[in-house]
Protein backbone atom coordinates (compact mmCIF):
# COMPACT_ATOMS: atom_id res chain seq x y z
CA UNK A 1 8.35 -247.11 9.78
CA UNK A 2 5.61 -244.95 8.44
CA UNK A 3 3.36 -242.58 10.68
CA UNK A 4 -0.33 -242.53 9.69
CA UNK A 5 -1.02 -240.13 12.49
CA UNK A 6 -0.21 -238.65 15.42
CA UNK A 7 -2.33 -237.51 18.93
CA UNK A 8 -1.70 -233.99 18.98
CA UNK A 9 -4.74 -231.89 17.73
CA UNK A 10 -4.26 -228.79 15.64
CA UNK A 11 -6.36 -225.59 16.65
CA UNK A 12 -5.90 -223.27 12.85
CA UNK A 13 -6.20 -224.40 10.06
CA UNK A 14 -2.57 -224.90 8.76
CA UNK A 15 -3.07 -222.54 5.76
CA UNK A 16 1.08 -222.68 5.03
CA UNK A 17 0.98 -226.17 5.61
CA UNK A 18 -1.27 -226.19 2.77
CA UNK A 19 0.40 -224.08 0.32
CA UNK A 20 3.26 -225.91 0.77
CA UNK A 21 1.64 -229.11 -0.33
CA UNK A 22 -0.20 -227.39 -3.10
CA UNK A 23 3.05 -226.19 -4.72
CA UNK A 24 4.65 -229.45 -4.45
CA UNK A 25 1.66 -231.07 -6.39
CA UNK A 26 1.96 -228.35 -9.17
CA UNK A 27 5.17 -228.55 -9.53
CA UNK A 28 5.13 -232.35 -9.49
CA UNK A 29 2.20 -232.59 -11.77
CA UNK A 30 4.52 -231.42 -14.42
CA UNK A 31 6.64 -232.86 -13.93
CA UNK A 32 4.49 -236.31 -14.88
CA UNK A 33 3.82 -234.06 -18.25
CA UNK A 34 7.85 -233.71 -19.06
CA UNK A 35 9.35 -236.52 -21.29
CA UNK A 36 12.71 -238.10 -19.44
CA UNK A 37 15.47 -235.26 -20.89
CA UNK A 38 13.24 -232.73 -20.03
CA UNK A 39 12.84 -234.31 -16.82
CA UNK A 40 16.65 -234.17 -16.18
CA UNK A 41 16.84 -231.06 -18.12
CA UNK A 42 14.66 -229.68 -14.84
CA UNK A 43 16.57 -231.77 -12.46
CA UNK A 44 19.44 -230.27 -13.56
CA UNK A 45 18.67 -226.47 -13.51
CA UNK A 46 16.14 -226.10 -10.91
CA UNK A 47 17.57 -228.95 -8.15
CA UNK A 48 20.77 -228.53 -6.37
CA UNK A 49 24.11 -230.08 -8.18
CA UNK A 50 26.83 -229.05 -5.38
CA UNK A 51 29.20 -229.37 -8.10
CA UNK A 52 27.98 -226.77 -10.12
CA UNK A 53 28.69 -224.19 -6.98
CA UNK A 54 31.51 -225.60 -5.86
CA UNK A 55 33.63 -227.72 -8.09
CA UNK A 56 35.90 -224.87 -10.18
CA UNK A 57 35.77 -226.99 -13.64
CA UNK A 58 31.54 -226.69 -13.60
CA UNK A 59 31.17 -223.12 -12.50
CA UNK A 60 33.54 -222.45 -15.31
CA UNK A 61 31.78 -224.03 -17.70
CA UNK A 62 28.53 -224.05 -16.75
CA UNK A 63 28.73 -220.40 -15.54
CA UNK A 64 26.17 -220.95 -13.20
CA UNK A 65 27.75 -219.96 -10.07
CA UNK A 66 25.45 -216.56 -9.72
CA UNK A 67 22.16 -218.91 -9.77
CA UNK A 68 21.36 -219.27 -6.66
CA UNK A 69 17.24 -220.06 -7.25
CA UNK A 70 18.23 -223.69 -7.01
CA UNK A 71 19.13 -223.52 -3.10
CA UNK A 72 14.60 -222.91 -2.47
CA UNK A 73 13.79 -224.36 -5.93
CA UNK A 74 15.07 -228.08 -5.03
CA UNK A 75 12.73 -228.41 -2.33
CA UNK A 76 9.74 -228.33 -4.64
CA UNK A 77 10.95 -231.60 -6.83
CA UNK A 78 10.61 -235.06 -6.43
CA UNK A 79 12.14 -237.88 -8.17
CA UNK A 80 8.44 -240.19 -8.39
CA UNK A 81 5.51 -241.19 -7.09
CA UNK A 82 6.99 -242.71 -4.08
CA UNK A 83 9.30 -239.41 -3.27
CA UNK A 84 6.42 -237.36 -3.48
CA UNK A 85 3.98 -238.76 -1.54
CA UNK A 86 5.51 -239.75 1.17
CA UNK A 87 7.13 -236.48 1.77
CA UNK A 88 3.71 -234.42 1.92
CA UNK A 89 2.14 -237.41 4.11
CA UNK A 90 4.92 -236.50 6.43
CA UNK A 91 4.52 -232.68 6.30
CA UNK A 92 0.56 -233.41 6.87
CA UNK A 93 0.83 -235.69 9.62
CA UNK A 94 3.45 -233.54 11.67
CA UNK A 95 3.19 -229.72 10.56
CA UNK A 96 -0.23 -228.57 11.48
CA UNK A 97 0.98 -229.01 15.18
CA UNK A 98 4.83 -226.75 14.47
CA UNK A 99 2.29 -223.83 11.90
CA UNK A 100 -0.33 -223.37 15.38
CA UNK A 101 2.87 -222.55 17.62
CA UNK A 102 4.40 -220.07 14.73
CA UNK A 103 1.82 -218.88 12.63
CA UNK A 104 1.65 -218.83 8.80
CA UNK A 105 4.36 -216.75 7.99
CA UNK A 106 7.16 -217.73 10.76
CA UNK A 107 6.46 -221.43 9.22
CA UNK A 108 7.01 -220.78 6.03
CA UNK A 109 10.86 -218.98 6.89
CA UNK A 110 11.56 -221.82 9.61
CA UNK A 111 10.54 -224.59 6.78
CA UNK A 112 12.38 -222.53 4.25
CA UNK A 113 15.58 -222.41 6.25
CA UNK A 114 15.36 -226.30 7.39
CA UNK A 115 15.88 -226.56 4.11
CA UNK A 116 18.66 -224.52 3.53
CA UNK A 117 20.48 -225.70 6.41
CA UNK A 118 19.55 -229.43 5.11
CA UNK A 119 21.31 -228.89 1.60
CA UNK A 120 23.90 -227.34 3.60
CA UNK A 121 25.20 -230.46 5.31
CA UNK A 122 24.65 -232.25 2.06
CA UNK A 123 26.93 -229.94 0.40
CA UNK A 124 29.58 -230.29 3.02
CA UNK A 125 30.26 -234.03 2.76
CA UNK A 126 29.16 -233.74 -0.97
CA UNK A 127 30.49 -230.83 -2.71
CA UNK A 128 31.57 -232.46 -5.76
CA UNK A 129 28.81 -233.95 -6.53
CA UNK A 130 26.94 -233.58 -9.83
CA UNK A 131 24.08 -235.28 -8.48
CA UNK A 132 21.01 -233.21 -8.72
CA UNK A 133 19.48 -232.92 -5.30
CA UNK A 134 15.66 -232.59 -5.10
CA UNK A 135 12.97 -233.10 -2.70
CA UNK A 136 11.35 -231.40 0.35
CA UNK A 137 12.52 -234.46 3.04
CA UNK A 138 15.36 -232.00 4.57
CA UNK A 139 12.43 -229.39 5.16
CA UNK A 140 10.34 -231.66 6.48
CA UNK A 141 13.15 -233.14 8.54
CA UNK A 142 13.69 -229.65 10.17
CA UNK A 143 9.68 -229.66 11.14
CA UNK A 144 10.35 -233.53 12.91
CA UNK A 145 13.12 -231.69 15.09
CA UNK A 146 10.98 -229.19 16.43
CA UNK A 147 8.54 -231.51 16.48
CA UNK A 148 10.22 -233.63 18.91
CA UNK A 149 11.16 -230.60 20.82
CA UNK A 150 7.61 -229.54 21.49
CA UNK A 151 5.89 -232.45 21.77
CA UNK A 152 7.49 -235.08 22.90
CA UNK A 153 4.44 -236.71 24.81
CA UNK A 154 2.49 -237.37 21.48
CA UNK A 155 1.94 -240.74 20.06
CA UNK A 156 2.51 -241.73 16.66
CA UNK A 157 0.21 -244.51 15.09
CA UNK A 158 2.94 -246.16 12.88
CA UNK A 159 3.05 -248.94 10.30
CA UNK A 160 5.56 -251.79 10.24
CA UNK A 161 6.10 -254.06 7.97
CA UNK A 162 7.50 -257.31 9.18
CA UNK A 163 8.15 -260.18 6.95
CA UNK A 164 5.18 -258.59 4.72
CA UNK A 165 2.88 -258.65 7.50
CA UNK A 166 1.36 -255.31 8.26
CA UNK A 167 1.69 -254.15 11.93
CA UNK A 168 0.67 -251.18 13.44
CA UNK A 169 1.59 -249.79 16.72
CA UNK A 170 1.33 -246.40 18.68
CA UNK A 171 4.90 -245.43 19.39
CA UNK A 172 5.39 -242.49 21.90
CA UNK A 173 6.71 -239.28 19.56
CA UNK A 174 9.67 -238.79 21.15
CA UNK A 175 10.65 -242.61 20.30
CA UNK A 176 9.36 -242.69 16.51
CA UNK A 177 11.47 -239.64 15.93
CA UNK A 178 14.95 -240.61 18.11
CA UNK A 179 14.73 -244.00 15.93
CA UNK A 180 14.16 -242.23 12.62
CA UNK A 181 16.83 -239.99 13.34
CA UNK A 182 19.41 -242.24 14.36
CA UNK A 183 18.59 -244.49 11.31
CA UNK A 184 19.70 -240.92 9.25
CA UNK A 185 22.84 -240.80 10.81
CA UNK A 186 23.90 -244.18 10.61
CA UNK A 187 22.70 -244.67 6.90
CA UNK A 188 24.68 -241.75 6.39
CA UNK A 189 27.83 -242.50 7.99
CA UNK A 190 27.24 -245.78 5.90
CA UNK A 191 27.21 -243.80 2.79
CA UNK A 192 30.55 -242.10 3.04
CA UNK A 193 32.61 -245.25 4.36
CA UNK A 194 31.50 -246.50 1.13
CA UNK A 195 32.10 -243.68 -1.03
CA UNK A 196 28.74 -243.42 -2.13
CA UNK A 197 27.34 -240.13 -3.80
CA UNK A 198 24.01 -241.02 -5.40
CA UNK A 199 20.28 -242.21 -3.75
CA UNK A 200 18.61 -240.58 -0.76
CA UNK A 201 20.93 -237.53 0.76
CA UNK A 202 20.74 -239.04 4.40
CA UNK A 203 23.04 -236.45 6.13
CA UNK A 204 20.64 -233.70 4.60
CA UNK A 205 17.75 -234.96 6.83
CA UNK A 206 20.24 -234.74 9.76
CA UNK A 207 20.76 -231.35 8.94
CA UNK A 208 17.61 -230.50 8.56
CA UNK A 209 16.19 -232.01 11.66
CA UNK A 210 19.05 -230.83 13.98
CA UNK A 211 18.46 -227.05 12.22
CA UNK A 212 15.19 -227.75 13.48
CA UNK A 213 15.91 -228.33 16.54
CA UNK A 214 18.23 -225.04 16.93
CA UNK A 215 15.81 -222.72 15.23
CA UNK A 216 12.75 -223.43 16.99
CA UNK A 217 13.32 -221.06 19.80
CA UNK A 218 13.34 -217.95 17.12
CA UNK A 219 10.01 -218.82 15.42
CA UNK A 220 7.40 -220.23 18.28
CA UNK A 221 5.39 -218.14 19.92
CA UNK A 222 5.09 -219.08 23.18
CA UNK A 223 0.91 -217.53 23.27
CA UNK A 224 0.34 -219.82 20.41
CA UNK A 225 1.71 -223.25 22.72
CA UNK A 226 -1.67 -225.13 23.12
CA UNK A 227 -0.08 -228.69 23.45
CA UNK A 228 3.56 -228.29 23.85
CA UNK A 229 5.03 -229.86 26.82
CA UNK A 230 6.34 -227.56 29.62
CA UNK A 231 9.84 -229.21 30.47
CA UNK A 232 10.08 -227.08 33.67
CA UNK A 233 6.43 -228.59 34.95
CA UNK A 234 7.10 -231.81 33.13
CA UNK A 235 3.98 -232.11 32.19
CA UNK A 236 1.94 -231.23 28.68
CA UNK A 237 0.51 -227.52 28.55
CA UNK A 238 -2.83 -227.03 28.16
């Protein structure tokens, strides 16, 4: 499933949504510039290997243990074209609407700590890894959480691809994002009964979107709820 948009208007201009997406270009325009060691070479020290933190024999050697840039620098690389763009479609589509109920600065922290809290259930099923882990998809997992949270009512114009025919259908918010989440878990349950390390670090999106979830209370501003829906009334606020 991929959203192309959703129903819920923004009223400021999402100025942190922005800068995020800006940085991730940068970064990921150099990336295109770096031959493949240096690529790895950047993988390597700037994403997250939980092996390097965690496994005795690395820290050791490496002697990296102190670093701890990697736990915010991760978020910023992406592994292609692919990686990349779908993540900041993602962020576009659904974080104008979580920036209006926070503000600029309280968006940055919350997207910062989604994901923090994302790595951090990677690390817990993977700590030996010495797979580098990159990408902002537990960040922007967090923001689908509290999207979900707030506006539950929204529709999401999504595209499916069935049997290479393109359909598109408006799936109520709430929906899209239960289905996507479930399909986290399960892929990642999947991934340990098969002893799998590498690929897409599902249980990090679970983390992510659940530390969504749990965090959104601290960071909205209740003055700033244009759309959100008002459980108590059961209706959308207006």
């Amino acid at each position: 499933m991929i959203p192309l948009r959703d129903s819920i208007p923004n009223v400021h201009r999402p100025k942190a949504v922005w800068l995020f997406i800006i940085l991730n270009a940068s970064v990921f325009l150099y990336e295109l510039s770096l031959g493949q060691h240096q690529l790895l070479d950047l993988f390597f020290t700037w994403g997250m290997v939980p092996a390097r933190h965690f496994s005795p024999g690395w820290t050791e050697e490496a002697a990296l243990l102190s670093s701890t840039a990697p736990f915010l620098t991760y978020m910023f690389l992406h592994s292609g074209w692919a990686h990349f763009l779908l993540n900041m479609w993602v962020l576009w589509i659904f974080a104008d609407n979580i920036e209006d109920v926070m503000g600029p600065l309280r968006f940055i922290v919350f997207y910062l700590l989604c994901g923090m809290a994302a790595l951090a259930a990677h690390v817990l099923f993977n700590p030996q890894s010495d797979i580098p882990v990159v990408g902002a998809s537990g960040a922007i997992a967090g923001i689908m959480g509290a999207y979900m949270v707030l506006y539950p009512h929204g529709k999401v114009l999504t595209f499916i691809p069935i049997f290479f025919i393109p359909y598109f259908i408006e799936i109520p918010a709430v929906v899209f994002l239960a289905v996507w989440f479930v399909i986290q878990i399960v892929t990642g349950l999947a991934t340990i009964a098969q002893g799998q390390e590498g690929g897409v670090a599902w249980l990090a999106h679970v983390g992510g979107f659940v530390a969504g979830i749990v965090l959104l209370p601290l960071f909205r501003r209740r003055d700033r709820c244009y759309y959100c829906y008002d459980i108590k009334a059961g209706r959308p606020q207006h």
